[in-house]
Protein backbone atom coordinates (compact mmCIF):
# COMPACT_ATOMS: atom_id res chain seq x y z
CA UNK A 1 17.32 63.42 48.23
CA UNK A 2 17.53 61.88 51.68
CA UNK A 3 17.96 64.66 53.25
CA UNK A 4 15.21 66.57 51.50
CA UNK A 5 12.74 64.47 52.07
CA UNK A 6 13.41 64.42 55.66
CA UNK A 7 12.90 68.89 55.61
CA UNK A 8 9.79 68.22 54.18
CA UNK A 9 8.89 65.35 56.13
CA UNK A 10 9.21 67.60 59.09
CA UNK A 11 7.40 70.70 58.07
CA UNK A 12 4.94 68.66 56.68
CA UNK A 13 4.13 67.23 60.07
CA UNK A 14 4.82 70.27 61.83
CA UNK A 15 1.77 71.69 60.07
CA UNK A 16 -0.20 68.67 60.56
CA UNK A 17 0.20 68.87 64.24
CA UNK A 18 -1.23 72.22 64.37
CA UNK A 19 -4.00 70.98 62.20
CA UNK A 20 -4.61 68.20 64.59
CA UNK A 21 -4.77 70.87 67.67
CA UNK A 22 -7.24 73.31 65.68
CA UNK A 23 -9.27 69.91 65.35
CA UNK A 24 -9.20 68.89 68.12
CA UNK A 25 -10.52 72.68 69.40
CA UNK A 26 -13.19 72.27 67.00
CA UNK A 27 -14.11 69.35 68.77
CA UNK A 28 -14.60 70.77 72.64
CA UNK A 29 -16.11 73.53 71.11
CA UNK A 30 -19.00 71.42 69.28
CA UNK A 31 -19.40 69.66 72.83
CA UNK A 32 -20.07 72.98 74.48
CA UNK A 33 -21.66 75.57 71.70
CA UNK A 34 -24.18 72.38 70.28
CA UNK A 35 -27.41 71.05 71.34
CA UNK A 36 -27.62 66.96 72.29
CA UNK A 37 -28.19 65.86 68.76
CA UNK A 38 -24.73 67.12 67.38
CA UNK A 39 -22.73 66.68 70.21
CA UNK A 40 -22.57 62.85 69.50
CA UNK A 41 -19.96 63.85 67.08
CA UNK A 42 -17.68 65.58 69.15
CA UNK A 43 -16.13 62.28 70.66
CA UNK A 44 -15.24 60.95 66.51
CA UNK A 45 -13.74 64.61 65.72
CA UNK A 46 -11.61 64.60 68.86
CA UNK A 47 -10.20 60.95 68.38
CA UNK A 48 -9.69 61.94 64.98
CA UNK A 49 -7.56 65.05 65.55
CA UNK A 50 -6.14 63.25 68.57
CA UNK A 51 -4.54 60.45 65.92
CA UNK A 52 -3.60 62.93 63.60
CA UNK A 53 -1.35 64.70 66.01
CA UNK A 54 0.05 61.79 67.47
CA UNK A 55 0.94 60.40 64.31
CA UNK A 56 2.10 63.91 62.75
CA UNK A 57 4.35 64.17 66.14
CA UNK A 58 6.08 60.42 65.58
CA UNK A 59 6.72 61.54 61.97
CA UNK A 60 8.20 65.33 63.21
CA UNK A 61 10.61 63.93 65.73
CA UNK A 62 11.79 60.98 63.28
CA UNK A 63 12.59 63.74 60.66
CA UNK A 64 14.12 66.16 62.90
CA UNK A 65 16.31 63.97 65.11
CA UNK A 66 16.82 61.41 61.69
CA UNK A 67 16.21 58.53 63.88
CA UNK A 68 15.11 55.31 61.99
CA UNK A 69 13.15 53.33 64.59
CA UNK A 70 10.52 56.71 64.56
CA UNK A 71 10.37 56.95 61.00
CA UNK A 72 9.62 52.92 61.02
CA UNK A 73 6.83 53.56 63.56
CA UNK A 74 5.42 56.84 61.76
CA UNK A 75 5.26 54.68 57.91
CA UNK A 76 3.64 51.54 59.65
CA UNK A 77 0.58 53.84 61.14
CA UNK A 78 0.40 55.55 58.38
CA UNK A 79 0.17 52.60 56.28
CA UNK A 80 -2.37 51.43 58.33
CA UNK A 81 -4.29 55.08 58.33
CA UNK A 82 -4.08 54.84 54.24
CA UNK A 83 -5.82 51.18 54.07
CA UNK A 84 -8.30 52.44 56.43
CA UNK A 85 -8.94 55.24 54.30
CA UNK A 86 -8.85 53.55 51.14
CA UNK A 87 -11.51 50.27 52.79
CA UNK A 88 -13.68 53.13 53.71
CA UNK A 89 -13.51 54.76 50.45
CA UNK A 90 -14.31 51.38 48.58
CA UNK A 91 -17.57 50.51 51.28
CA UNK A 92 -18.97 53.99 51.38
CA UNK A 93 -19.45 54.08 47.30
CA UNK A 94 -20.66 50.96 47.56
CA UNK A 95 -22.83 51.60 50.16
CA UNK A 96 -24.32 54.67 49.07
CA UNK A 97 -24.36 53.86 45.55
CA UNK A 98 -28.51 52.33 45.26
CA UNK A 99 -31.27 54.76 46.31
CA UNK A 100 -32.49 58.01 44.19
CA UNK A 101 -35.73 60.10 44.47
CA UNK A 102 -39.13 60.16 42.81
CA UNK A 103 -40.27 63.21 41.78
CA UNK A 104 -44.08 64.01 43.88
CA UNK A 105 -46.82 64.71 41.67
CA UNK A 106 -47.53 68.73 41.25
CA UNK A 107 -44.56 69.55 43.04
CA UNK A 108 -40.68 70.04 42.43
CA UNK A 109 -39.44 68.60 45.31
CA UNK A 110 -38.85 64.84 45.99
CA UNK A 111 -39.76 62.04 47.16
CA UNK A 112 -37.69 58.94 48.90
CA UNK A 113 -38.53 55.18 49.47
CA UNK A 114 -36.73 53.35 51.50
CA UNK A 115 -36.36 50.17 49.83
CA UNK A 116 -34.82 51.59 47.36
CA UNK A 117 -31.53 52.35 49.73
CA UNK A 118 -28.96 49.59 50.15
CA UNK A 119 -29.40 47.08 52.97
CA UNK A 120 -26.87 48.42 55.39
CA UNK A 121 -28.54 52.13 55.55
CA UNK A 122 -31.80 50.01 56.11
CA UNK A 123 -30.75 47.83 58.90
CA UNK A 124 -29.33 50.79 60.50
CA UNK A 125 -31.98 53.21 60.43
CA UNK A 126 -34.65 50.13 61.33
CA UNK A 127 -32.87 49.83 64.62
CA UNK A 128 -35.40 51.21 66.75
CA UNK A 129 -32.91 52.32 69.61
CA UNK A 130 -30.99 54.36 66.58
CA UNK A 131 -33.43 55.42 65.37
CA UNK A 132 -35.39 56.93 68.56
CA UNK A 133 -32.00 58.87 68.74
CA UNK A 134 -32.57 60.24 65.27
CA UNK A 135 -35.81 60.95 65.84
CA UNK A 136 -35.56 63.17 68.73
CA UNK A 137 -33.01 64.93 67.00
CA UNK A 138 -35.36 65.67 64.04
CA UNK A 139 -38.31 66.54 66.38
CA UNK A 140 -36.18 69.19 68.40
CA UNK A 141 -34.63 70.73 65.24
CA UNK A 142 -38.56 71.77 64.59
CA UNK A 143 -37.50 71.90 60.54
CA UNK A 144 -41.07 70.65 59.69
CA UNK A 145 -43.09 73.25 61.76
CA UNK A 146 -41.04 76.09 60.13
CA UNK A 147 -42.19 75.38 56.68
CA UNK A 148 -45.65 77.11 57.45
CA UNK A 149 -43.41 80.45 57.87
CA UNK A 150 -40.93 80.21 54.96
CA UNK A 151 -43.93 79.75 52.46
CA UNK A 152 -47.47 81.63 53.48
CA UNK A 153 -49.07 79.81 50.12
CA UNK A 154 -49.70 76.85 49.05
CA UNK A 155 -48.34 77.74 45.68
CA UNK A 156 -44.75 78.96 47.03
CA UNK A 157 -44.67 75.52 49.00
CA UNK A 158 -45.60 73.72 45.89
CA UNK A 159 -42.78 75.23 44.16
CA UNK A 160 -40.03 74.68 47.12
CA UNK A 161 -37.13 72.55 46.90
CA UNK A 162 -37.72 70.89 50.54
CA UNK A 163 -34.65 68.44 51.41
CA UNK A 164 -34.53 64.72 51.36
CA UNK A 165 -35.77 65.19 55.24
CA UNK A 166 -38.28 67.72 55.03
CA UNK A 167 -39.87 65.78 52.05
CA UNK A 168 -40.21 62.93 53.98
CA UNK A 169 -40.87 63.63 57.70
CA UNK A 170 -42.87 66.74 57.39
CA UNK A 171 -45.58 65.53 54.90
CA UNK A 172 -47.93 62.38 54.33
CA UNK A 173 -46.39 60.98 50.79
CA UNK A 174 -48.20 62.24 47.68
CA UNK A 175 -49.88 59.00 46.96
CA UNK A 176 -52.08 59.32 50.17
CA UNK A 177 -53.76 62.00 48.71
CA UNK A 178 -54.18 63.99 51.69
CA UNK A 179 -54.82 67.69 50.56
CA UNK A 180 -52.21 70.11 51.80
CA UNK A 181 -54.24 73.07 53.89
CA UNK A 182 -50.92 74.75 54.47
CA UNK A 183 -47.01 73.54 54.72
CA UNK A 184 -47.26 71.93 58.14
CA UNK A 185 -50.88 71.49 57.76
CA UNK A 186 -52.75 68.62 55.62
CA UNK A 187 -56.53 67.65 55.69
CA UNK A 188 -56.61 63.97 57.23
CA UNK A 189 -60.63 63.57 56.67
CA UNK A 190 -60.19 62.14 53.51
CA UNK A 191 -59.29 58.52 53.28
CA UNK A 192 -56.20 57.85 51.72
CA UNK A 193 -56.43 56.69 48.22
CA UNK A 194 -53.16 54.37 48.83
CA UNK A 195 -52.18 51.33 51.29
CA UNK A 196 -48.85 52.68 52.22
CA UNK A 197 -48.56 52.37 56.05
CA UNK A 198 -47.27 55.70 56.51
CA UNK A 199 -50.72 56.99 55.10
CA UNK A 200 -52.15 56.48 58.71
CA UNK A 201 -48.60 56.85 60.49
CA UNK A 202 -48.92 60.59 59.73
CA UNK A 203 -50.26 63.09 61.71
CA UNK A 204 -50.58 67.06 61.82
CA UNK A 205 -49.23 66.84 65.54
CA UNK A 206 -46.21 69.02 66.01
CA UNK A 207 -44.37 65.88 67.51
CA UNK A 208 -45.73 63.17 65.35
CA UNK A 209 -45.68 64.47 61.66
CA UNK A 210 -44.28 61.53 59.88
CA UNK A 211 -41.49 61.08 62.25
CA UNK A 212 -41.99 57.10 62.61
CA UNK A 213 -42.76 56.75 58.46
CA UNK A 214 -40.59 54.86 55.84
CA UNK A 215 -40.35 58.21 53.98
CA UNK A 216 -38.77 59.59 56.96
CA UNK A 217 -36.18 56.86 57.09
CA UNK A 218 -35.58 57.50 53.29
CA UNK A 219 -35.20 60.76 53.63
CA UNK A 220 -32.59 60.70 56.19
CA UNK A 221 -30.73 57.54 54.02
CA UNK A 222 -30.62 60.36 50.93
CA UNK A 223 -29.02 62.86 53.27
CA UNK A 224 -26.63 59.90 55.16
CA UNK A 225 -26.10 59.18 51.18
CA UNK A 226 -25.08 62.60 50.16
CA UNK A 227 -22.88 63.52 53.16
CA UNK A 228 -21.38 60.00 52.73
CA UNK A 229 -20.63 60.79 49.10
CA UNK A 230 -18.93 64.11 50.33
CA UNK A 231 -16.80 62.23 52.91
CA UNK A 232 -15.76 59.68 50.20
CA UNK A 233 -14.40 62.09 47.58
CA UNK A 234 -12.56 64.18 50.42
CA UNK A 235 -10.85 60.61 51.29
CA UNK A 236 -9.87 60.00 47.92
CA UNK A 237 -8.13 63.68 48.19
CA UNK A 238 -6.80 62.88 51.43
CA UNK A 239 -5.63 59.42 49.84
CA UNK A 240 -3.57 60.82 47.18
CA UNK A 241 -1.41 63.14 49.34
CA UNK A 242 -1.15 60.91 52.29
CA UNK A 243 0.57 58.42 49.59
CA UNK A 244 2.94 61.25 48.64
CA UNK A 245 3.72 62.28 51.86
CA UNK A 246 4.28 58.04 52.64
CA UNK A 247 6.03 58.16 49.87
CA UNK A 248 8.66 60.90 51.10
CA UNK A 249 8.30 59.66 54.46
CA UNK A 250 10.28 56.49 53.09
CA UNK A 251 13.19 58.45 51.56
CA UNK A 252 13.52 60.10 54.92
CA UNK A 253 13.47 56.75 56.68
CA UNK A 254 15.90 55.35 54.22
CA UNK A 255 18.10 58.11 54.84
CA UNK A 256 18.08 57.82 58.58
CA UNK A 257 19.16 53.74 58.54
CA UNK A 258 21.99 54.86 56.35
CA UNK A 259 22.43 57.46 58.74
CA UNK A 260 22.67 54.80 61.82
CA UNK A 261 24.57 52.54 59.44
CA UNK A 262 27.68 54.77 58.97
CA UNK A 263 26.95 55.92 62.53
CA UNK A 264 27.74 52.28 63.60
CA UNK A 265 30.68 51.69 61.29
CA UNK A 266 32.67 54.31 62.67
């Protein structure tokens, strides 16, 4: 058994460390192929690939040269990596678990408010530094002005499925009761018929839109919600065979102290 789980230990790792390199390509290639916006997450994919590798590589040489104090090292960090996962697992359910659309009036699409998200997403995205970050990121990606060319009528925007971000950062909300002229286009002479704020935060201007409106923010906290409910399930995946490779990875380790054991003896 011992000496099995130390073969596998090592070919497991073996391939990890070439995972962790491909990564870790992915990574300089984001930070020279991708505009401002998305090249903030080059620096988190490179760390992360970086501590895979180095982590995988501990583990590899423990296996392959059966030495004990390696094997020690390579369980304790990934210990550590496996209650990381599993705190960040636990926080991002709970985090993303409040917050669900409303469907707008006449349409099929919906709609987002952004009390309705937990406190955390709302803190965050009310940071005004953060969020004049986001913000330029959503004005350059000039989403909103491209409606008007995926759907010429009113009727075929009507009956599109706009995301959480579009819904909210490309239109007035339904209850201002602004009529639509096209799908980047509404008719601001008529007063709105509701008090929400973002009534008079909106604007037809290419770089104004609803870009500073709660529904923006909400929209953005649905997608930040369903990316973060992605990320969570792949960690509960990643959780389960990181605790059988730990698993193995301790047979290997107890075969290498008896190993240095009857090493020492004779």
């Amino acid at each position: 058994m011992g000496s099995a789980s130390a073969f596998v230990i090592r070919w497991i790792n073996f391939f990890t460390m070439i995972l962790a390199l491909l990564v870790v390509g992915f990574g300089f290639w984001m930070s020279t192929h991708n505009d401002e916006c998305r090249r903030s997450l080059t620096i988190p994919v490179i760390a992360l690939g970086g501590v895979i590798f180095l982590i995988s590589l501990v583990g590899f040489l423990g296996a392959w040269k059966n030495i004990s104090c390696l094997l020690w090292t390579y369980l304790i960090m990934l210990f550590v990596v496996l209650v990381a996962i599993m705190v960040f697992t636990v926080l991002a359910f709970i985090i993303t678990n409040p917050g669900t659309g409303h469907v707008a009036p006449g349409a099929r699409f919906k709609e987002y408010r952004l009390q309705d998200y937990s406190s955390w997403f709302v803190k965050q995205l009310n940071d005004t530094e953060k969020w004049n970050h986001l913000r330029s990121c959503l004005v350059k990606s000039d989403d909103c002005n491209n409606l008007s060319k995926r759907y010429k009528t009113l009727k075929q925007y009507k009956l599109a499925e706009l995301t959480p971000m579009e819904a909210g950062c490309c239109r007035p909300p339904a209850e201002c009761g602004y009529p639509a002229v096209n799908a980047s286009y509404f008719d601001l002479s008529y007063h709105p018929v509701s008090t929400n704020i973002d009534c008079k935060l909106y604007k037809n201007a290419r770089f104004v839109r609803c870009y500073d409106c709660d529904s923006c923010k909400a929209g953005v906290a649905q997608y930040m919600k369903t990316e973060w409910r992605v990320v969570a399930i792949f960690n509960v995946i990643l959780f389960v065979i990181l605790s059988f490779v730990y698993f193995v990875g301790c047979c290997a380790r107890r075969n290498a102290g008896g190993s240095d054991a009857k090493g020492h003896g004779r």
